[in-house]
Protein backbone atom coordinates (compact mmCIF):
# COMPACT_ATOMS: atom_id res chain seq x y z
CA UNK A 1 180.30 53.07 45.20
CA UNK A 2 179.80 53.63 48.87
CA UNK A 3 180.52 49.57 49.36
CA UNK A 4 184.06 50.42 48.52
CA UNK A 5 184.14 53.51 51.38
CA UNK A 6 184.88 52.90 54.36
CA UNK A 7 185.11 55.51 57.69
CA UNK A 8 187.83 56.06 60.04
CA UNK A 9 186.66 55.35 63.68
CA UNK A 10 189.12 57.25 64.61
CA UNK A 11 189.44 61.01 62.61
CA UNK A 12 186.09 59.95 60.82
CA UNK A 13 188.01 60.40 57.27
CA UNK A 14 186.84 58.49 54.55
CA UNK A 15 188.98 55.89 52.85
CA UNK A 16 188.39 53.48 50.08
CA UNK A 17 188.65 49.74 50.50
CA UNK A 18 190.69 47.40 49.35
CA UNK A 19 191.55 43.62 48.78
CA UNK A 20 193.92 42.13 51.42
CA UNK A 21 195.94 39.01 51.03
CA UNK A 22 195.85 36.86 54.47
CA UNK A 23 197.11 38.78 57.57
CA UNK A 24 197.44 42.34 55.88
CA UNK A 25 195.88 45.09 57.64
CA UNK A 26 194.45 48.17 56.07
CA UNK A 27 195.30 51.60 57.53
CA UNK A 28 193.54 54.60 57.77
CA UNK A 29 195.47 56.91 54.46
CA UNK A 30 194.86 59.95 57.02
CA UNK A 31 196.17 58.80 60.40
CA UNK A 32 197.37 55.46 60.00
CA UNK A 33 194.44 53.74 61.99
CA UNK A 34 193.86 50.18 61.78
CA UNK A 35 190.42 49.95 59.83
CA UNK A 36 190.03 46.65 58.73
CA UNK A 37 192.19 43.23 59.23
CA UNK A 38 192.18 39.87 56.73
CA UNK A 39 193.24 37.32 58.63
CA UNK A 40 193.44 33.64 57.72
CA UNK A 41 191.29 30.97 59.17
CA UNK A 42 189.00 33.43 61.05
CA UNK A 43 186.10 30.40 61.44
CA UNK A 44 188.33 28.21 63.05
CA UNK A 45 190.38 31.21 65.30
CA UNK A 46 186.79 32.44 66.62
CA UNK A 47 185.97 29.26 67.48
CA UNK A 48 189.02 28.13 69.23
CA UNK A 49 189.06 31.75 71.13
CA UNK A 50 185.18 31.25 71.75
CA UNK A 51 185.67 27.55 73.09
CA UNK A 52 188.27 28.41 75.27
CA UNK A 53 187.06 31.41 77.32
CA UNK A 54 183.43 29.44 77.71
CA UNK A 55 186.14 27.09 79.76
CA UNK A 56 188.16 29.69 81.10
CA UNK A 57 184.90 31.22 82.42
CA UNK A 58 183.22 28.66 83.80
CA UNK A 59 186.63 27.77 85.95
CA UNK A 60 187.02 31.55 87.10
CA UNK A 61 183.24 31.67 88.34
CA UNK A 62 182.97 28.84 90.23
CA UNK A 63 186.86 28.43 91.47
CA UNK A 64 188.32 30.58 93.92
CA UNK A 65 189.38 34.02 92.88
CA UNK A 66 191.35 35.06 96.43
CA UNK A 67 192.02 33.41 99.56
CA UNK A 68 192.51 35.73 102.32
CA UNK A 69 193.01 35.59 106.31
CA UNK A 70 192.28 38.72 108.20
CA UNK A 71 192.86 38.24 112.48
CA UNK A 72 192.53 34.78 112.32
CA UNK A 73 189.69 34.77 110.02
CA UNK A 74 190.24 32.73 106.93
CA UNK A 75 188.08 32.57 103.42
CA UNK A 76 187.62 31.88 99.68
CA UNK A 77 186.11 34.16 97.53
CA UNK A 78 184.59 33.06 94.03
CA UNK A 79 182.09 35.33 91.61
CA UNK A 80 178.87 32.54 91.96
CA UNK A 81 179.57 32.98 95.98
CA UNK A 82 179.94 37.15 95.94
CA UNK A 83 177.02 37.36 93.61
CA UNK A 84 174.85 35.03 95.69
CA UNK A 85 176.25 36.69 98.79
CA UNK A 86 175.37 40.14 97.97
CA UNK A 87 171.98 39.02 96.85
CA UNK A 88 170.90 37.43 100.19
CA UNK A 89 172.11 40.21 102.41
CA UNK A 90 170.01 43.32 100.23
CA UNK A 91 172.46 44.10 97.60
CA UNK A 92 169.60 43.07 94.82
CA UNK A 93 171.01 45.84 92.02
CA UNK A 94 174.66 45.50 92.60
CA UNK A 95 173.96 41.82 92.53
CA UNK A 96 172.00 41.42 89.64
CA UNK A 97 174.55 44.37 87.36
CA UNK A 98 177.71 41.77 88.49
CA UNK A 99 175.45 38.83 87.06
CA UNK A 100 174.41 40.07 83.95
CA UNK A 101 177.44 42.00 82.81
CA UNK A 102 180.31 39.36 84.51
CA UNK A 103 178.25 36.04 83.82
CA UNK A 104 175.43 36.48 81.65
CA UNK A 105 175.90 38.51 78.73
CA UNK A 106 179.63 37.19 78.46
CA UNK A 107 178.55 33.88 78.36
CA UNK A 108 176.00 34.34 75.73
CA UNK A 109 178.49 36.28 73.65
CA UNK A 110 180.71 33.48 73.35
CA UNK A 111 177.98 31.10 72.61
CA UNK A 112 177.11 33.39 69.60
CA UNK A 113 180.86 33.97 68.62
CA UNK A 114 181.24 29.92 68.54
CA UNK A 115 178.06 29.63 66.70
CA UNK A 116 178.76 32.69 64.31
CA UNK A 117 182.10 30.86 63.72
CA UNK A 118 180.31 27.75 62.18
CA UNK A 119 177.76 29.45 59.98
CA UNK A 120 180.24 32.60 58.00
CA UNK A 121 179.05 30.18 54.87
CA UNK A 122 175.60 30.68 55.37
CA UNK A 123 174.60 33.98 55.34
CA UNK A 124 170.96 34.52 57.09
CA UNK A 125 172.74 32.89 60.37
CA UNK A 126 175.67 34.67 60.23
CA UNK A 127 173.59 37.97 60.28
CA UNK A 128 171.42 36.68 62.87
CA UNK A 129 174.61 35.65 65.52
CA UNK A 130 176.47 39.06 64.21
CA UNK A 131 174.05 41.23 65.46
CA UNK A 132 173.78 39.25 68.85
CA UNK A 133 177.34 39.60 68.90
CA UNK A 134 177.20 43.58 68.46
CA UNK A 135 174.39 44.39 70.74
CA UNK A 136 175.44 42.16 73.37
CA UNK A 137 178.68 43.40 73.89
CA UNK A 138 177.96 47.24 75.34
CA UNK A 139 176.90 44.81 78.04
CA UNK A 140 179.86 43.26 79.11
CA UNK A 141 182.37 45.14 81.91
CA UNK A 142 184.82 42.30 82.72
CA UNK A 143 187.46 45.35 82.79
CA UNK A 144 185.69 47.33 85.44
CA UNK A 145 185.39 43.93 87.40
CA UNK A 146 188.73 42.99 86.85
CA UNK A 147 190.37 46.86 87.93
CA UNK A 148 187.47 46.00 90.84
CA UNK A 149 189.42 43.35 92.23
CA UNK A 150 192.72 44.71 91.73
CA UNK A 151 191.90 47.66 93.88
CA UNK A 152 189.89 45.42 96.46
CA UNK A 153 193.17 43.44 96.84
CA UNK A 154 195.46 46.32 97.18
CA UNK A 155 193.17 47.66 100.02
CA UNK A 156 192.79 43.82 101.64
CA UNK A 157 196.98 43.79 101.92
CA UNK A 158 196.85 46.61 104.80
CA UNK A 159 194.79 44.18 106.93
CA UNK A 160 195.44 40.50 106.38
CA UNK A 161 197.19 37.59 104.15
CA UNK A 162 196.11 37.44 101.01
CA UNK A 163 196.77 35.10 97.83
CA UNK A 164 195.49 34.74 94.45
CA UNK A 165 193.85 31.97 93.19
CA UNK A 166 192.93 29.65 89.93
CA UNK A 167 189.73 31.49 89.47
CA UNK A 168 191.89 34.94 89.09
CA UNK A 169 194.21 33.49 86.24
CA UNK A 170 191.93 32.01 84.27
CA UNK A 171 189.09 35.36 84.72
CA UNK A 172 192.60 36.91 83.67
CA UNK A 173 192.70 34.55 80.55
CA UNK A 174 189.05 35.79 79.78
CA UNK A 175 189.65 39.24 79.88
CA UNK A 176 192.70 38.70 77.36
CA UNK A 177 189.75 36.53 75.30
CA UNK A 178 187.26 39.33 75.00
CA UNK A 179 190.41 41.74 74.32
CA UNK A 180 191.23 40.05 71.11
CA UNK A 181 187.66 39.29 70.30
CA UNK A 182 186.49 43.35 70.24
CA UNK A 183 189.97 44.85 69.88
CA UNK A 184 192.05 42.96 67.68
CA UNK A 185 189.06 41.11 65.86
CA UNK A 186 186.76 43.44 66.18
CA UNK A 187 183.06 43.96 65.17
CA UNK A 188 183.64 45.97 62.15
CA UNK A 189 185.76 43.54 60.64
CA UNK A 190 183.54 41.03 61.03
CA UNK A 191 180.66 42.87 59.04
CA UNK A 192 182.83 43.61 56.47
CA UNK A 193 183.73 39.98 56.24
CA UNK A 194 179.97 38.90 56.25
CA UNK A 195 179.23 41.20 53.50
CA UNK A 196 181.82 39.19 51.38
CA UNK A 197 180.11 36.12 52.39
């Protein structure tokens, strides 16, 4: 019985589930949450989302984000550069935390979305990627980054020439990525979709 139960993030009721036909949503009877989506094709959307934000990533880390000129100083600033930068002048932790949570872990989420996107048929993998997939992504702070540079750039107008990039549209593209990948699509749908599996 409690297979058919499911709770409401949200006001925590408890509702019972039910079969949805491709791209019906199931609301919470209480507050009208979003609990659970069906959505057609889900292998091959997860893997076209996955593939392109590995792209979309690997141009916004190595491209230029900003260009700026400040009294007749002029520079390009990309993520690889800053996180290098700060780790060769003392800035170890702050370097290592932008790493890890900008480069690392999102990078190796995507892996295991595109992976987990190829093996929903076979069950033991699917578990295995799925739970990569939910513990790795508590790691990830691409919106902290991203409101990071937004308020760097604001404060960088007051003293120079500033312009935005390649590497800032597509990092922008990645952050819409990860959006729909643990908003719209997110975790708990996927485990109730394994289960079905």
């Amino acid at each position: 019985m409690k297979d058919n139960i499911i709770i409401c993030p949200k006001c925590q009721n408890l509702n019972l589930k039910k079969t949805l036909k491709n791209n019906e949503v199931a609301l919470c009877s209480y507050c009208g949450n979003i609990l659970y989506r069906s959505i057609e094709n889900l292998d091959k959307r997860l893997f076209s989302y996955a593939f392109s934000g590995l792209i979309f990533l690997i141009i916004s880390l190595f491209y230029p984000i900003i260009s700026l000129e400040i009294v007749g100083y002029y520079g390009v600033l990309n993520i690889i550069d800053t996180i290098i930068y700060l780790f060769k002048n003392g800035y170890v932790f702050i370097s290592l935390f932008t790493f890890f949570t900008v480069v690392f872990f999102p990078f190796l989420i995507l892996i295991n979305v595109l992976l987990f996107s190829f093996t929903l048929k076979y069950k033991n993998l699917a578990e295995f990627f799925l739970i990569n997939i939910t513990i790795l992504k508590d790691f990830v702070y691409l919106d902290i980054f991203f409101i990071a540079i937004l308020v760097s750039m604001i404060k960088i107008f007051d003293y120079g020439y500033l312009s935005v990039n390649v590497g800032f549209f597509s990092f922008i593209v990645v952050f819409i990525i990860f959006f729909i990948l643990f908003k719209y699509y997110n975790i708990s749908m996927y485990w109730d979709l394994f289960e079905n599996v």
